[in-house]
Protein backbone atom coordinates (compact mmCIF):
# COMPACT_ATOMS: atom_id res chain seq x y z
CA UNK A 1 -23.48 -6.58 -5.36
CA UNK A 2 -22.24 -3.21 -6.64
CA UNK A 3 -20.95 -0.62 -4.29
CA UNK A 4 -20.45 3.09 -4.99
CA UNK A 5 -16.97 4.00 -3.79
CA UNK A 6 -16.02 7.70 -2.67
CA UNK A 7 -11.72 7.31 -2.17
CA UNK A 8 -9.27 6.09 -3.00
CA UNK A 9 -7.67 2.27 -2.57
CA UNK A 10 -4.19 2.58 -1.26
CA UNK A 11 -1.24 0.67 -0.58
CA UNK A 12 1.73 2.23 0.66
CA UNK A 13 5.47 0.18 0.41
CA UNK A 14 7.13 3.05 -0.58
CA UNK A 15 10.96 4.17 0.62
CA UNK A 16 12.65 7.12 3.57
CA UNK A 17 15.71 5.83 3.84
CA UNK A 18 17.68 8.69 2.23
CA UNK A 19 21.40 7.26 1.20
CA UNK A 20 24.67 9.53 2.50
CA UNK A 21 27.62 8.83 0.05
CA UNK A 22 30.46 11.25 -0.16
CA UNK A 23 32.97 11.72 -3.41
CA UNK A 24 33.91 8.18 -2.41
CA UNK A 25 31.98 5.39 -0.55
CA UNK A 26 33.06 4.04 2.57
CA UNK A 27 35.40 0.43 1.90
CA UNK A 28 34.31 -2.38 3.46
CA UNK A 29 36.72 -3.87 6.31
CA UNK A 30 39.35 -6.02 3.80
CA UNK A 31 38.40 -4.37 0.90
CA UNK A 32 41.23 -3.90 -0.53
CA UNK A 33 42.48 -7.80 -0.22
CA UNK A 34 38.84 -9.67 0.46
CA UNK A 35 36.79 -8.63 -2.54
CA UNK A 36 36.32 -12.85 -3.30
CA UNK A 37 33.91 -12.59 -0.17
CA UNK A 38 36.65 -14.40 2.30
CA UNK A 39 36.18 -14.42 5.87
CA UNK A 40 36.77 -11.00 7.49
CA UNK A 41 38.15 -10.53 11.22
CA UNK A 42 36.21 -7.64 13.31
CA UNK A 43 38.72 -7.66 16.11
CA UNK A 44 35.77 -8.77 18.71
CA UNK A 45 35.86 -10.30 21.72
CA UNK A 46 35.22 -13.75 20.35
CA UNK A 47 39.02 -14.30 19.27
CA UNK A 48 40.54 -14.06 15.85
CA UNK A 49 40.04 -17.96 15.17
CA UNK A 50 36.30 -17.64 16.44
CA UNK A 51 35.81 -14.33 14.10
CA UNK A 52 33.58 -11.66 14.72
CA UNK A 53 30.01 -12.17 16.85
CA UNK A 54 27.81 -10.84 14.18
CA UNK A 55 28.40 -10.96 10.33
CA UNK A 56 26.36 -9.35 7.60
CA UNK A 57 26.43 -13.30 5.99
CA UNK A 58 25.48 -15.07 8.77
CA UNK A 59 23.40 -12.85 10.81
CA UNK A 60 22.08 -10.24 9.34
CA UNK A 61 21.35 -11.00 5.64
CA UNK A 62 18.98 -13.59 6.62
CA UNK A 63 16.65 -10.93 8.30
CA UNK A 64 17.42 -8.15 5.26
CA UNK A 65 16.22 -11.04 2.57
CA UNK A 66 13.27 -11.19 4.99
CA UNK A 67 11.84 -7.62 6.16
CA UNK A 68 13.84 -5.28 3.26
CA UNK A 69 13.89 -7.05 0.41
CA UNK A 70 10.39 -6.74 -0.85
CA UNK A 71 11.51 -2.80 -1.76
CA UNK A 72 15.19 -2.80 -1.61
CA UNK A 73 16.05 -4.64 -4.76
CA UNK A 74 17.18 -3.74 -8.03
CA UNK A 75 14.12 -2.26 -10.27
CA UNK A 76 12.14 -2.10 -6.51
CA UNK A 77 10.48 0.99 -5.02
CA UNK A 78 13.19 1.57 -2.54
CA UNK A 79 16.27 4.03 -3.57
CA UNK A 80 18.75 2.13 -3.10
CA UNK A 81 18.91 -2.04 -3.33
CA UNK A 82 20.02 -4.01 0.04
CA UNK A 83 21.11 -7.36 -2.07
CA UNK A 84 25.24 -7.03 -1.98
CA UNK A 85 27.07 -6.39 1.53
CA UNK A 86 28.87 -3.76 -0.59
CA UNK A 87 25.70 -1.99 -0.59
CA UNK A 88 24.65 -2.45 2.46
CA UNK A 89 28.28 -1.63 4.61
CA UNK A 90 27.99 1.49 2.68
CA UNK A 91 24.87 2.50 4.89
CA UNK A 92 25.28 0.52 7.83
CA UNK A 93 25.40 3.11 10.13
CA UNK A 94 21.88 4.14 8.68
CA UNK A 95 20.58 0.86 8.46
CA UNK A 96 21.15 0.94 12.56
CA UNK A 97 19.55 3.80 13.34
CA UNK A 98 16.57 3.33 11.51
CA UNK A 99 16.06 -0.17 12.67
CA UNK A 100 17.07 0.88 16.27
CA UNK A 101 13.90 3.70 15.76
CA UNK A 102 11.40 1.40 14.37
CA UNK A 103 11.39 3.56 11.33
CA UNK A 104 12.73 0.55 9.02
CA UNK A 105 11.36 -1.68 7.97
CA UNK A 106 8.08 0.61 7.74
CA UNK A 107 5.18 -1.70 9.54
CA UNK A 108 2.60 0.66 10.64
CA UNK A 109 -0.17 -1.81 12.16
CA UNK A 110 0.34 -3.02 15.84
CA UNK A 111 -0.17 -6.49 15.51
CA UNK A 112 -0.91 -7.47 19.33
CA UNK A 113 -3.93 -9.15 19.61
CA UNK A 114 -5.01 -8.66 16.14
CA UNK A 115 -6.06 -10.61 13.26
CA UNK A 116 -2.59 -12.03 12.30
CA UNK A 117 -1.11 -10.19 8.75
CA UNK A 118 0.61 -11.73 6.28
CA UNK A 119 4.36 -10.36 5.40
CA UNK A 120 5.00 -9.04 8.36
CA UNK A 121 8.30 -6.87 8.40
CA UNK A 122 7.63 -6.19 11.99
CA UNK A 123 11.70 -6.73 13.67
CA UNK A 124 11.88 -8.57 17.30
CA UNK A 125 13.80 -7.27 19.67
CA UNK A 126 16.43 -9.50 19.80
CA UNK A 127 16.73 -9.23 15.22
CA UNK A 128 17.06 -5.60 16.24
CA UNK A 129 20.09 -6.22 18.41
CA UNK A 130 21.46 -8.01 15.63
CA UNK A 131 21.72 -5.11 13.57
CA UNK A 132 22.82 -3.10 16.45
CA UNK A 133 25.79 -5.52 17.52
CA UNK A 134 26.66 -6.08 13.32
CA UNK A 135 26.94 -1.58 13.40
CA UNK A 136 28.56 -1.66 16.64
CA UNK A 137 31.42 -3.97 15.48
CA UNK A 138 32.40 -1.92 11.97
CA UNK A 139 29.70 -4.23 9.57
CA UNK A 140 31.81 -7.20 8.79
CA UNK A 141 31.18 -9.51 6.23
CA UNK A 142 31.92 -13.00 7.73
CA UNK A 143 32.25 -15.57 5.18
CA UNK A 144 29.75 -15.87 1.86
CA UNK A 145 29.90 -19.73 2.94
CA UNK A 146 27.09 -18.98 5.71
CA UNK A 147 25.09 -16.87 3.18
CA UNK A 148 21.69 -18.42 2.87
CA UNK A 149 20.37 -19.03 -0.83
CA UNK A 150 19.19 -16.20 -2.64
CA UNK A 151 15.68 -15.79 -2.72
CA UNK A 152 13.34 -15.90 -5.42
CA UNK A 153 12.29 -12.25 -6.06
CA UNK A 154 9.53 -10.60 -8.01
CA UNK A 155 9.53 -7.17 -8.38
CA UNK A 156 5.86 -6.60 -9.93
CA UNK A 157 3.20 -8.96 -11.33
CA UNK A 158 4.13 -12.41 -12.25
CA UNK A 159 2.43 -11.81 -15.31
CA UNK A 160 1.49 -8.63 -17.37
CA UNK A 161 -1.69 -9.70 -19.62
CA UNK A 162 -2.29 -6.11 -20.88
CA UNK A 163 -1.19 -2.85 -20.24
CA UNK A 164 -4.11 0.21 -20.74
CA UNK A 165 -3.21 4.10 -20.02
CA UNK A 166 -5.52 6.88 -19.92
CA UNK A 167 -5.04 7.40 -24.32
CA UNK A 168 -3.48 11.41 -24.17
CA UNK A 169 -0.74 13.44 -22.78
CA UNK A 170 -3.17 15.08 -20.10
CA UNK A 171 -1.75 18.47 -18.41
CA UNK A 172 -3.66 19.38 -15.45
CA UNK A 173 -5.63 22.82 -15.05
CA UNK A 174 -3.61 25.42 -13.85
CA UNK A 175 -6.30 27.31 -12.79
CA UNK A 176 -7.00 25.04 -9.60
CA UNK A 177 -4.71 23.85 -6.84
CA UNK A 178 -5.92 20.35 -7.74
CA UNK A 179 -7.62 18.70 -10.80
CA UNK A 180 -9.84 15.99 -10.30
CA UNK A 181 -10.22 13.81 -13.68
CA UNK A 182 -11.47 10.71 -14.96
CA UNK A 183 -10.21 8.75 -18.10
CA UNK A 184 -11.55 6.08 -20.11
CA UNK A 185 -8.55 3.37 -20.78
CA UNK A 186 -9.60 1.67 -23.60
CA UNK A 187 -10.18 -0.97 -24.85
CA UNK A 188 -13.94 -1.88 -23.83
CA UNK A 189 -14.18 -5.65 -22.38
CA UNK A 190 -15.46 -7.83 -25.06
CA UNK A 191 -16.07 -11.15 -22.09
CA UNK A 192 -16.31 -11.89 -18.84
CA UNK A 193 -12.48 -10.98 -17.43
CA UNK A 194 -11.67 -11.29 -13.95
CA UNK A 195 -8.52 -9.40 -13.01
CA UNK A 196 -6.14 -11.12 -10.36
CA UNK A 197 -3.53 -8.45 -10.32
CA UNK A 198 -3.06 -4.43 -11.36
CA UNK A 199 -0.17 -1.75 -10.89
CA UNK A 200 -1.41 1.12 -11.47
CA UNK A 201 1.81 3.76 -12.93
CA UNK A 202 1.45 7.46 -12.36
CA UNK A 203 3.23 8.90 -15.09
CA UNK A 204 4.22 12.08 -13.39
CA UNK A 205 4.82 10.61 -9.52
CA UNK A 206 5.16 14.40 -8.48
CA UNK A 207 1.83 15.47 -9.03
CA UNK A 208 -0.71 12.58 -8.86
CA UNK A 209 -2.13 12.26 -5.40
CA UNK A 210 -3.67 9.37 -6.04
CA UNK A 211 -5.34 7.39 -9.00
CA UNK A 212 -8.47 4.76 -8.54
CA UNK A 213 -9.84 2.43 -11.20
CA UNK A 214 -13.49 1.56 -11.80
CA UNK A 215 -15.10 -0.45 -13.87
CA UNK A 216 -17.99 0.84 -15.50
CA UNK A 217 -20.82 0.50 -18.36
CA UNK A 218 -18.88 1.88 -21.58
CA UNK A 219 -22.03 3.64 -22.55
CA UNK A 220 -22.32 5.68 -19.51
CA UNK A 221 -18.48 6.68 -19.58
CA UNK A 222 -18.76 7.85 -22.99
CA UNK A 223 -21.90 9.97 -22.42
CA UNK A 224 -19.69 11.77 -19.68
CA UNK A 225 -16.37 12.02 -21.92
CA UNK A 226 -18.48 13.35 -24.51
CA UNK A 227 -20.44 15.69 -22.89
CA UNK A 228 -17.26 17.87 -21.42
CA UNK A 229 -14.53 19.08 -24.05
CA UNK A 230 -11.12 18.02 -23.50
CA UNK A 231 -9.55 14.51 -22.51
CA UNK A 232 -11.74 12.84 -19.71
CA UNK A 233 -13.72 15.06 -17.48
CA UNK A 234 -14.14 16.43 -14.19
CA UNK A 235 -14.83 13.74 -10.71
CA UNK A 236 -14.92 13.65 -7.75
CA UNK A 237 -15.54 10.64 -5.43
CA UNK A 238 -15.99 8.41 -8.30
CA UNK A 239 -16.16 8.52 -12.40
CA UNK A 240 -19.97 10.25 -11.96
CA UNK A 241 -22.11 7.31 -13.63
CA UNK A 242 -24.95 5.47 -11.77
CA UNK A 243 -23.13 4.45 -8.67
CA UNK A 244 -25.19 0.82 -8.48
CA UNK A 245 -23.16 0.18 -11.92
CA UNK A 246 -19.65 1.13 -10.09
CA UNK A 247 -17.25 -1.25 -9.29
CA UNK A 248 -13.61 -0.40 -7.40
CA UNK A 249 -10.80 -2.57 -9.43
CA UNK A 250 -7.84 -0.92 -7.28
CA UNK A 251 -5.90 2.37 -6.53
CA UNK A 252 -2.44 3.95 -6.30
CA UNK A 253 -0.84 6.53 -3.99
CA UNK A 254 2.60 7.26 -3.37
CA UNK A 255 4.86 4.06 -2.83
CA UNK A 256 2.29 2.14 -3.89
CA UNK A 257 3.40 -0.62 -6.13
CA UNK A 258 2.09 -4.13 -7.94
CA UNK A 259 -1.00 -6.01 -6.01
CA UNK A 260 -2.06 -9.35 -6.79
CA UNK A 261 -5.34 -10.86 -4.95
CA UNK A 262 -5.79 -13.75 -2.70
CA UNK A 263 -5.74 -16.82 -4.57
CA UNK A 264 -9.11 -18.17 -6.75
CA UNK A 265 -10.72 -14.17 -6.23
CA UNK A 266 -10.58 -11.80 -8.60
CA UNK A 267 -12.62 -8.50 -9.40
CA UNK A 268 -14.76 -9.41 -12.52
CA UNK A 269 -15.15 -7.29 -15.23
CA UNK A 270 -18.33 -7.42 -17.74
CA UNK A 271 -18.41 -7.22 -21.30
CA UNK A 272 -19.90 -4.07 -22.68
CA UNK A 273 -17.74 -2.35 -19.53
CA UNK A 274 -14.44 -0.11 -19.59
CA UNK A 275 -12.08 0.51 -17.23
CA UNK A 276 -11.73 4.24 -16.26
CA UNK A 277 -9.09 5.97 -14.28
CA UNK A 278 -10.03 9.06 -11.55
CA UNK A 279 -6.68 10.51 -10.87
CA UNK A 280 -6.35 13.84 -8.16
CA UNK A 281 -3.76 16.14 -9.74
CA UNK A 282 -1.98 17.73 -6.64
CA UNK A 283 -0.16 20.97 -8.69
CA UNK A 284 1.78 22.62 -5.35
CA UNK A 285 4.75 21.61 -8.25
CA UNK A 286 3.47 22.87 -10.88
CA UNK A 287 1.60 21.07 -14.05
CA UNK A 288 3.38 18.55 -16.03
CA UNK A 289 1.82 16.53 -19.04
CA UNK A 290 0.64 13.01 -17.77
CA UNK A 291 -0.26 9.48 -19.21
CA UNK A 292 -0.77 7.04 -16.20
CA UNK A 293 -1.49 3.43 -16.83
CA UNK A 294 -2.40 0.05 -15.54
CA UNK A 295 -0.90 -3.50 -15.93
CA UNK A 296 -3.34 -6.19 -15.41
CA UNK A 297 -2.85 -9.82 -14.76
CA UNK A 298 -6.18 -12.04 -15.73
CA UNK A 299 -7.41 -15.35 -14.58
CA UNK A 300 -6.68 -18.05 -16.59
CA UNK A 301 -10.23 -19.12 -16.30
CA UNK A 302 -13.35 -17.95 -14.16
CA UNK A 303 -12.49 -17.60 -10.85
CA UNK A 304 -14.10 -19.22 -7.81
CA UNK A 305 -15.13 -16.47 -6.13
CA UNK A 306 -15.55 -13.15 -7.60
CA UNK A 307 -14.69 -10.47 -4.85
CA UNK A 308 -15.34 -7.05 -4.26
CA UNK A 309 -13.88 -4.17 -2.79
CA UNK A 310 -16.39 -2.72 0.68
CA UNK A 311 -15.50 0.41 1.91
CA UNK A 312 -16.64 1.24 5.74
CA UNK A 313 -16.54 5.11 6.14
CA UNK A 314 -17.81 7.70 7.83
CA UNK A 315 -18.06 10.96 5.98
CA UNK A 316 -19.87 13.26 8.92
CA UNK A 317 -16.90 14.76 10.86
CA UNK A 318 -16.50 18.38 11.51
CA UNK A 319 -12.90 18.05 13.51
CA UNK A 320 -12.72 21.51 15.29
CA UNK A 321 -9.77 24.19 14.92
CA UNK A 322 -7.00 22.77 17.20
CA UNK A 323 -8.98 19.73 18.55
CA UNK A 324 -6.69 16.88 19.29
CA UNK A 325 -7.40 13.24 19.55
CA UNK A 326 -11.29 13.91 18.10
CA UNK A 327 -12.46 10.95 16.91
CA UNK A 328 -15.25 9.73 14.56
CA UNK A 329 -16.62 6.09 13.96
CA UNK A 330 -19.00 4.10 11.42
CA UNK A 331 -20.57 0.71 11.58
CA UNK A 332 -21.28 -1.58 8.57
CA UNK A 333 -23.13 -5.13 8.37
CA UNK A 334 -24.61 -6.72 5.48
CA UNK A 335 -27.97 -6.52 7.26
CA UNK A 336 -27.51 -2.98 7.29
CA UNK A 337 -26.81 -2.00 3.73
CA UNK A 338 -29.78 -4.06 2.81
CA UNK A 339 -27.90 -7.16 1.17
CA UNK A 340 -30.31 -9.64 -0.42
CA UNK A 341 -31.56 -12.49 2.37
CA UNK A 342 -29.59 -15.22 0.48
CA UNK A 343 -26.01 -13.44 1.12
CA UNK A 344 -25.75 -14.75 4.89
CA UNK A 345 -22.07 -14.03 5.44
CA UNK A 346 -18.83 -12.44 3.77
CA UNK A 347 -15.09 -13.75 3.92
CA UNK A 348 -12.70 -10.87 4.34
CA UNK A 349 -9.46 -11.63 3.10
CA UNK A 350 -7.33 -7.80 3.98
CA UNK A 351 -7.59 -4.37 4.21
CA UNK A 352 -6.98 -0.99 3.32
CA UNK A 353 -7.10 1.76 6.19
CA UNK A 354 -6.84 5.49 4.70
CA UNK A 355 -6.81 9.11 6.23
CA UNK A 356 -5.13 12.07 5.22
CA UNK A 357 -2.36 13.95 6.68
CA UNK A 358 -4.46 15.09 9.87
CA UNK A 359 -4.64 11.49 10.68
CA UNK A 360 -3.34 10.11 14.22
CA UNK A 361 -4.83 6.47 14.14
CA UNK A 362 -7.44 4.32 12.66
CA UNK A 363 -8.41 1.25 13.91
CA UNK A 364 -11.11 -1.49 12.58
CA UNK A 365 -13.05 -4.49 14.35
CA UNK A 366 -15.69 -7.08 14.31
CA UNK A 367 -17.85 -6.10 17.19
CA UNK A 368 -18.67 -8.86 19.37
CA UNK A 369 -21.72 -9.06 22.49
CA UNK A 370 -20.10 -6.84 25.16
CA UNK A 371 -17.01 -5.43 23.69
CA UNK A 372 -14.94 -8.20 25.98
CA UNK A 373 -15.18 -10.18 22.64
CA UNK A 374 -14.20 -8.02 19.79
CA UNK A 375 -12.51 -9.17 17.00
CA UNK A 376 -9.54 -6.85 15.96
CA UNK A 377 -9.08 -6.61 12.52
CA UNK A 378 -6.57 -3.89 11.94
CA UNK A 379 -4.95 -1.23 14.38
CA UNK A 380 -3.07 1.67 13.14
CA UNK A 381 -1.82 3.42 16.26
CA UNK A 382 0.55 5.88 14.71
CA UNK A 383 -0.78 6.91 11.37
CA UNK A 384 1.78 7.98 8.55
CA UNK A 385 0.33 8.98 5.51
CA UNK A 386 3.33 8.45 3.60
CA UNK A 387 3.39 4.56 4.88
CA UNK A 388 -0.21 3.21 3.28
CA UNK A 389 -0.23 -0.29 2.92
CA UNK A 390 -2.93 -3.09 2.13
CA UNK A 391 -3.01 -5.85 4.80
CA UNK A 392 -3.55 -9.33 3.45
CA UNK A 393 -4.97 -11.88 6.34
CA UNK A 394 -2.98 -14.65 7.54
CA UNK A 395 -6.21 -16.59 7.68
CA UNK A 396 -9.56 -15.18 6.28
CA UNK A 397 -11.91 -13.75 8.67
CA UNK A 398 -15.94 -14.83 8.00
CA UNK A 399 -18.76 -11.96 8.87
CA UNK A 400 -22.12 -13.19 9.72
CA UNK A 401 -25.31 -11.34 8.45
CA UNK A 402 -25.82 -9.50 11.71
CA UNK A 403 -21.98 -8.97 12.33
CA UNK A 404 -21.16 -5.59 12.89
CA UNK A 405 -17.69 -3.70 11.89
CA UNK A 406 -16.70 -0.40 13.43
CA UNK A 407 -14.07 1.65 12.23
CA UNK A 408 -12.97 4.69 14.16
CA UNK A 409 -10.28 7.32 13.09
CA UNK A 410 -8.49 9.82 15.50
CA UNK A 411 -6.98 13.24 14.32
CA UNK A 412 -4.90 16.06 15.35
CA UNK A 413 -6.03 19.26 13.98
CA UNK A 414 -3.38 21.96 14.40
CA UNK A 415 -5.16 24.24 11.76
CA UNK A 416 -7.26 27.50 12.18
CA UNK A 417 -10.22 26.00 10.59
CA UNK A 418 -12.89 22.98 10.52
CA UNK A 419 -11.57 19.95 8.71
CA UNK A 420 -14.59 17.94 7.24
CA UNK A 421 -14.43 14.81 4.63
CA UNK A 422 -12.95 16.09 1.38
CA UNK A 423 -11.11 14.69 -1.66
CA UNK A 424 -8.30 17.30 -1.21
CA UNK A 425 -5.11 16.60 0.53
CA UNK A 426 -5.75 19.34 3.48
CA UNK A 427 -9.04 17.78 3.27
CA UNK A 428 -9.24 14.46 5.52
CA UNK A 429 -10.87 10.76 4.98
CA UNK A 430 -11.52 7.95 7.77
CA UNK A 431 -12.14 4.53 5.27
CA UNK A 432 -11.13 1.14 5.43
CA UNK A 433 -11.77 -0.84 2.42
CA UNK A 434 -12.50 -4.50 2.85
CA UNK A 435 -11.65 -6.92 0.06
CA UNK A 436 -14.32 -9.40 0.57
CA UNK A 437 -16.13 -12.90 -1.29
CA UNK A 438 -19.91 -13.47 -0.64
């Protein structure tokens, strides 16, 4: 089944902290005699045999290797890496008061008595005293001896099979506050290709919004490059071809970084098809020349079960000037959207919640017989739009025929004017995409 899609896919990992280092760095406690990583004494109430209650070795690596890790590495998304205690004591002040806020590690959903998430860098409270007690008591190291083993880290796809861009230096049109274009990114699929993996690159992070790749008949693509001069041409919602022939691939926005999909899926990819790239040029900086591209990581072999991307949206709000906490809400079922009578249920394996800046919260669920017995599939209470994210299930969630899922978004509208669906950043969005098997 082909379904048109009218935003973006997002995933948001990307990094606040902000680092605060004078002329010279702050020395960790023994520096000047402990550099070999030797034990080092707090002066805590433990006793100087016992050394100090919390260590960075001991204590509090363990949970950084954990939650921070995924972006705070060399060559990661995050500013600075967290993989040396020299980096870390440098910060640790920081490191406390953004853990002590809930700001770090970013975790957006509120996983109470929803479908479980894989990944989770939600903190307890007791791992957030532990970061608390380690600032409290100057950051010391402890001894490497209670390190645990380095993980195994993979800063983006396992594999790179091929990596497309959009084929030109592309500078946006001045002329417009935003440029919405689409690219073909050669070359055109020659077989059946089912793509496990993408990271999508902006090439100028300051102005691209966002970026979403389709997959689409070659023919039609070329009919629309052709018929428009310049590189690409102008879209909105989607590349502009028959939107029963339009598949979603993936997406970018900013933070975003490599995805790979659940294990024996993959979004297939016919011969005779291209791959084209919509990217929203936000110019508040001004226009630089751009060449985004992909890297994509293929099966090996035809997977099991080709997926697709489902998004549940409703596109008829009109949220008043100044109206707070207005909600809207849409319902989707494969009954609904006509599926064919053989397709009697759907596995959905994550998510992908999006609004715009307006956005307060945005919640999804399975609806059960009386509400008592709803299924929770993702709850974003405090909306950020600078912390998207997709959500990968712990365990796979089946939807029956007649299932229904309800999504329902909440803004705040400070503005002097009617906010209403709209690809433009002061434009807003209520979607949650669904990556989903039949």
């Amino acid at each position: 089944m082909r379904i048109a899609v009218r935003a973006l896919m997002v995933a948001a990992a990307s990094l606040a902290l902000a680092s605060g280092c004078g002329e010279k760095p702050p020395q960790p406690p023994g520096a000047a005699d402990a550099g070999n990583g030797g034990s080092v004494d707090a002066g805590t109430d433990a006793g100087a045999d016992a050394g100090p209650a919390v260590t960075w070795y001991r204590d509090v690596l363990p949970l950084v290797q954990q939650h921070c890790q995924s972006c705070h590495v060399e060559g990661g998304i995050a500013s600075f890496p967290l993989t040396s205690y020299e980096n870390a004591f440098q910060r640790h002040e920081l490191i406390a008061q953004q853990v002590s806020t809930g700001a770090m590690p970013p975790w957006m959903p509120d996983d109470e008595g929803c479908t479980p998430l894989q990944d989770s860098r939600r903190l307890t409270a007791d791992e957030i005293a532990i970061f608390e007690a380690w600032d409290q008591l100057g950051a010391p190291a402890g001894d490497t001896k209670d390190a645990p083993p380095p993980p195994e880290q993979q800063v983006g796809l396992p594999w790179v099979d091929a990596t497309l861009d959009i084929g030109v230096d592309y500078t946006p049109n001045q002329a417009t506050s935003d440029d919405y274009r689409c690219f073909i990114v050669p070359p055109q699929f020659q077989t059946i290709t089912d793509v496990i993996g993408f990271e999508l690159i902006p090439g100028e992070p300051q102005e691209v919004h966002h970026a979403i790749l389709f997959d689409v008949p070659m023919t039609d693509a070329q009919a629309l490059d052709d018929a428009e001069p310049g590189p690409g041409w102008t879209c909105y919602g989607g590349p502009g071809v028959d939107q029963s022939q339009v598949v979603m691939v993936g997406g970018w926005v900013p933070g975003n970084g490599a995805i790979t999909f659940p294990e024996n899926t993959g979004i297939r990819i016919l011969p005779g098809h291209v791959l084209v790239m919509q990217i929203h040029y936000n110019l508040a900086n001004g226009a630089q020349p751009d060449r985004s591209s992909v890297k994509l990581q293929f099966a090996k072999s035809p997977v099991a079960k080709p997926a697709r991307i489902f998004p549940v949206a409703t596109g008829t709000f009109a949220i008043p000037p100044h109206a707070m906490g207005y909600s809207a809400s849409a319902r989707f079922s494969l009954e609904g959207v006509g599926a064919p009578s053989f397709i009697t249920k759907a596995t959905v394996y994550g998510t992908t919640p999006h609004m715009h800046l307006l956005g307060r919260s945005i919640t999804a669920r399975m609806l059960g017989t009386n509400g008592a017995d709803d299924t929770c599939l993702i709850n974003v209470p405090k909306w950020d739009f600078n912390w998207q994210q997709s959500y990968k299930f712990t365990t796979p969630v089946v939807v029956g025929r007649t299932d229904e899922i309800e999504v329902t978004c909440t803004w705040d509208n400070p503005t002097d004017r009617t906010v209403t669906w709209g690809e433009g950043t002061s434009d807003e969005m209520c979607v949650v995409f669904f990556y989903v098997t039949l």
